[in-house]
C-alpha atoms as a PDB file:
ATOM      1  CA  UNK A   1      13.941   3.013 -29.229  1.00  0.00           C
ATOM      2  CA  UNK A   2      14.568   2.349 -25.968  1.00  0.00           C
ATOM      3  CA  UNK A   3      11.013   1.783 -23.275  1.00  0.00           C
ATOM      4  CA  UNK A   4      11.990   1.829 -19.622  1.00  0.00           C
ATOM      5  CA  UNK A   5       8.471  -0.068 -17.675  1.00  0.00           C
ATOM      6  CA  UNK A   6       7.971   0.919 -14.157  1.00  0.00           C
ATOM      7  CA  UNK A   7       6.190  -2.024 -12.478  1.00  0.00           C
ATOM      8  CA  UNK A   8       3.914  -0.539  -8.944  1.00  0.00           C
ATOM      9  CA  UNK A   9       2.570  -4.295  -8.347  1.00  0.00           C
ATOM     10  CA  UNK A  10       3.626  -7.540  -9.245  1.00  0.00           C
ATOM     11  CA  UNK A  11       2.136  -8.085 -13.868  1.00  0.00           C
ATOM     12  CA  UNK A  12      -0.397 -10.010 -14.572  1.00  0.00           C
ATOM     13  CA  UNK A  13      -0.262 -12.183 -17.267  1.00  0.00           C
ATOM     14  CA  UNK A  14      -1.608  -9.802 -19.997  1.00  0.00           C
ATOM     15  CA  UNK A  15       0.511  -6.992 -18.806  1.00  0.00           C
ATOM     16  CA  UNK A  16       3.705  -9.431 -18.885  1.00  0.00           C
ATOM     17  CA  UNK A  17       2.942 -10.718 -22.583  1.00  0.00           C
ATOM     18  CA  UNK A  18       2.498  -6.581 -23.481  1.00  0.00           C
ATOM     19  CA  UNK A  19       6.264  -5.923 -21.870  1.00  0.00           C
ATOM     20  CA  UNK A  20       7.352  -8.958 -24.060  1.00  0.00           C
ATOM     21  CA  UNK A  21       5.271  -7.870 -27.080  1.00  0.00           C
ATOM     22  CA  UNK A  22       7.105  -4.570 -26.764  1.00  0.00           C
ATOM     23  CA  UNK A  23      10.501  -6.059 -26.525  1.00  0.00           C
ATOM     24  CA  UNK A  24      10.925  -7.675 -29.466  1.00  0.00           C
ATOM     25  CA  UNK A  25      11.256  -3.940 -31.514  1.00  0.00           C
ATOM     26  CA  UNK A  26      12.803  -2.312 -29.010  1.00  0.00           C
ATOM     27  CA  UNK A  27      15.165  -2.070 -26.115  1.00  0.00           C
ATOM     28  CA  UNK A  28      13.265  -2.486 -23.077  1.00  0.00           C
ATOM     29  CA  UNK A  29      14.059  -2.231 -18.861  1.00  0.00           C
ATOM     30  CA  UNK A  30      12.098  -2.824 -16.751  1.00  0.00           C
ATOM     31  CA  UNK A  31      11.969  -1.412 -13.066  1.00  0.00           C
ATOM     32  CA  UNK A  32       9.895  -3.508 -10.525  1.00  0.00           C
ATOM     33  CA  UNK A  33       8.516  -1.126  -7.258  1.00  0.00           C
ATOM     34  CA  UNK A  34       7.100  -4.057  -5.229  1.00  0.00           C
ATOM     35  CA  UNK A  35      10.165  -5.527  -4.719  1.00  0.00           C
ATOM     36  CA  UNK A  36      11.474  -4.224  -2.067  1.00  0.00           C
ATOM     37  CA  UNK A  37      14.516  -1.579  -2.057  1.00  0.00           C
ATOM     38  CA  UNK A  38      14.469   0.776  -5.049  1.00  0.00           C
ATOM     39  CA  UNK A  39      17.826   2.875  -5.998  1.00  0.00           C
ATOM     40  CA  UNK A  40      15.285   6.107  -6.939  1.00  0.00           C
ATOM     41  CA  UNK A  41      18.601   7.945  -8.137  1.00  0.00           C
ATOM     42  CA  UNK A  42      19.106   5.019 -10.925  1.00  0.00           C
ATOM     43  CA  UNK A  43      15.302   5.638 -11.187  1.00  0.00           C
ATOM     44  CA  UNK A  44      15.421   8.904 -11.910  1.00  0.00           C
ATOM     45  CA  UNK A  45      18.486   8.219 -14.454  1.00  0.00           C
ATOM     46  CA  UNK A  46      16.633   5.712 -16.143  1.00  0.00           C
ATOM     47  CA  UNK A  47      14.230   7.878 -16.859  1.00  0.00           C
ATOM     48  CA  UNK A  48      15.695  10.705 -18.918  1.00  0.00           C
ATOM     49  CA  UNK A  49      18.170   8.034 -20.380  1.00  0.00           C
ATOM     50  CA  UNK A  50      15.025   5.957 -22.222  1.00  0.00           C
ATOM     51  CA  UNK A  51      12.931   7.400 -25.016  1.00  0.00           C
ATOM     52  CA  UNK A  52       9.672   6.183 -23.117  1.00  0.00           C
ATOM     53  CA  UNK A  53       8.388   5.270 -19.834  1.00  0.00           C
ATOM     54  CA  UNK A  54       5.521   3.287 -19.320  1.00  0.00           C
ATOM     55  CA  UNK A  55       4.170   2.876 -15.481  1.00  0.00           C
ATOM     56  CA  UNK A  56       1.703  -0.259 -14.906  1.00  0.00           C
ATOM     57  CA  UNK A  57      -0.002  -0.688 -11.591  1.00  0.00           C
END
């Protein structure tokens, strides 16, 4: 299964160890906000191309 995270702000600690928890079943990408210049088409893409999304602010 692939999980595509969309990071708003910068992970905490527990939220970091939950993306890393996560990737050791599955395929995971993950799409920081904060830093600076986003490609929203790849966005987008990435979205319909994984079998989850999870957003974390």
């Amino acid at each position: 299964m692939r999980i595509l995270h969309i990071l708003r702000s910068n992970p905490d600690e527990t939220v970091e160890k939950l993306i890393d928890y996560l990737a050791e079943t599955d395929e995971a990408t993950v799409q920081p906000l904060f830093q600076g210049d986003v490609d929203w088409s790849r966005l987008v893409d990435d979205i319909f191309a994984h079998d989850k999304v999870i957003c974390w602010w």
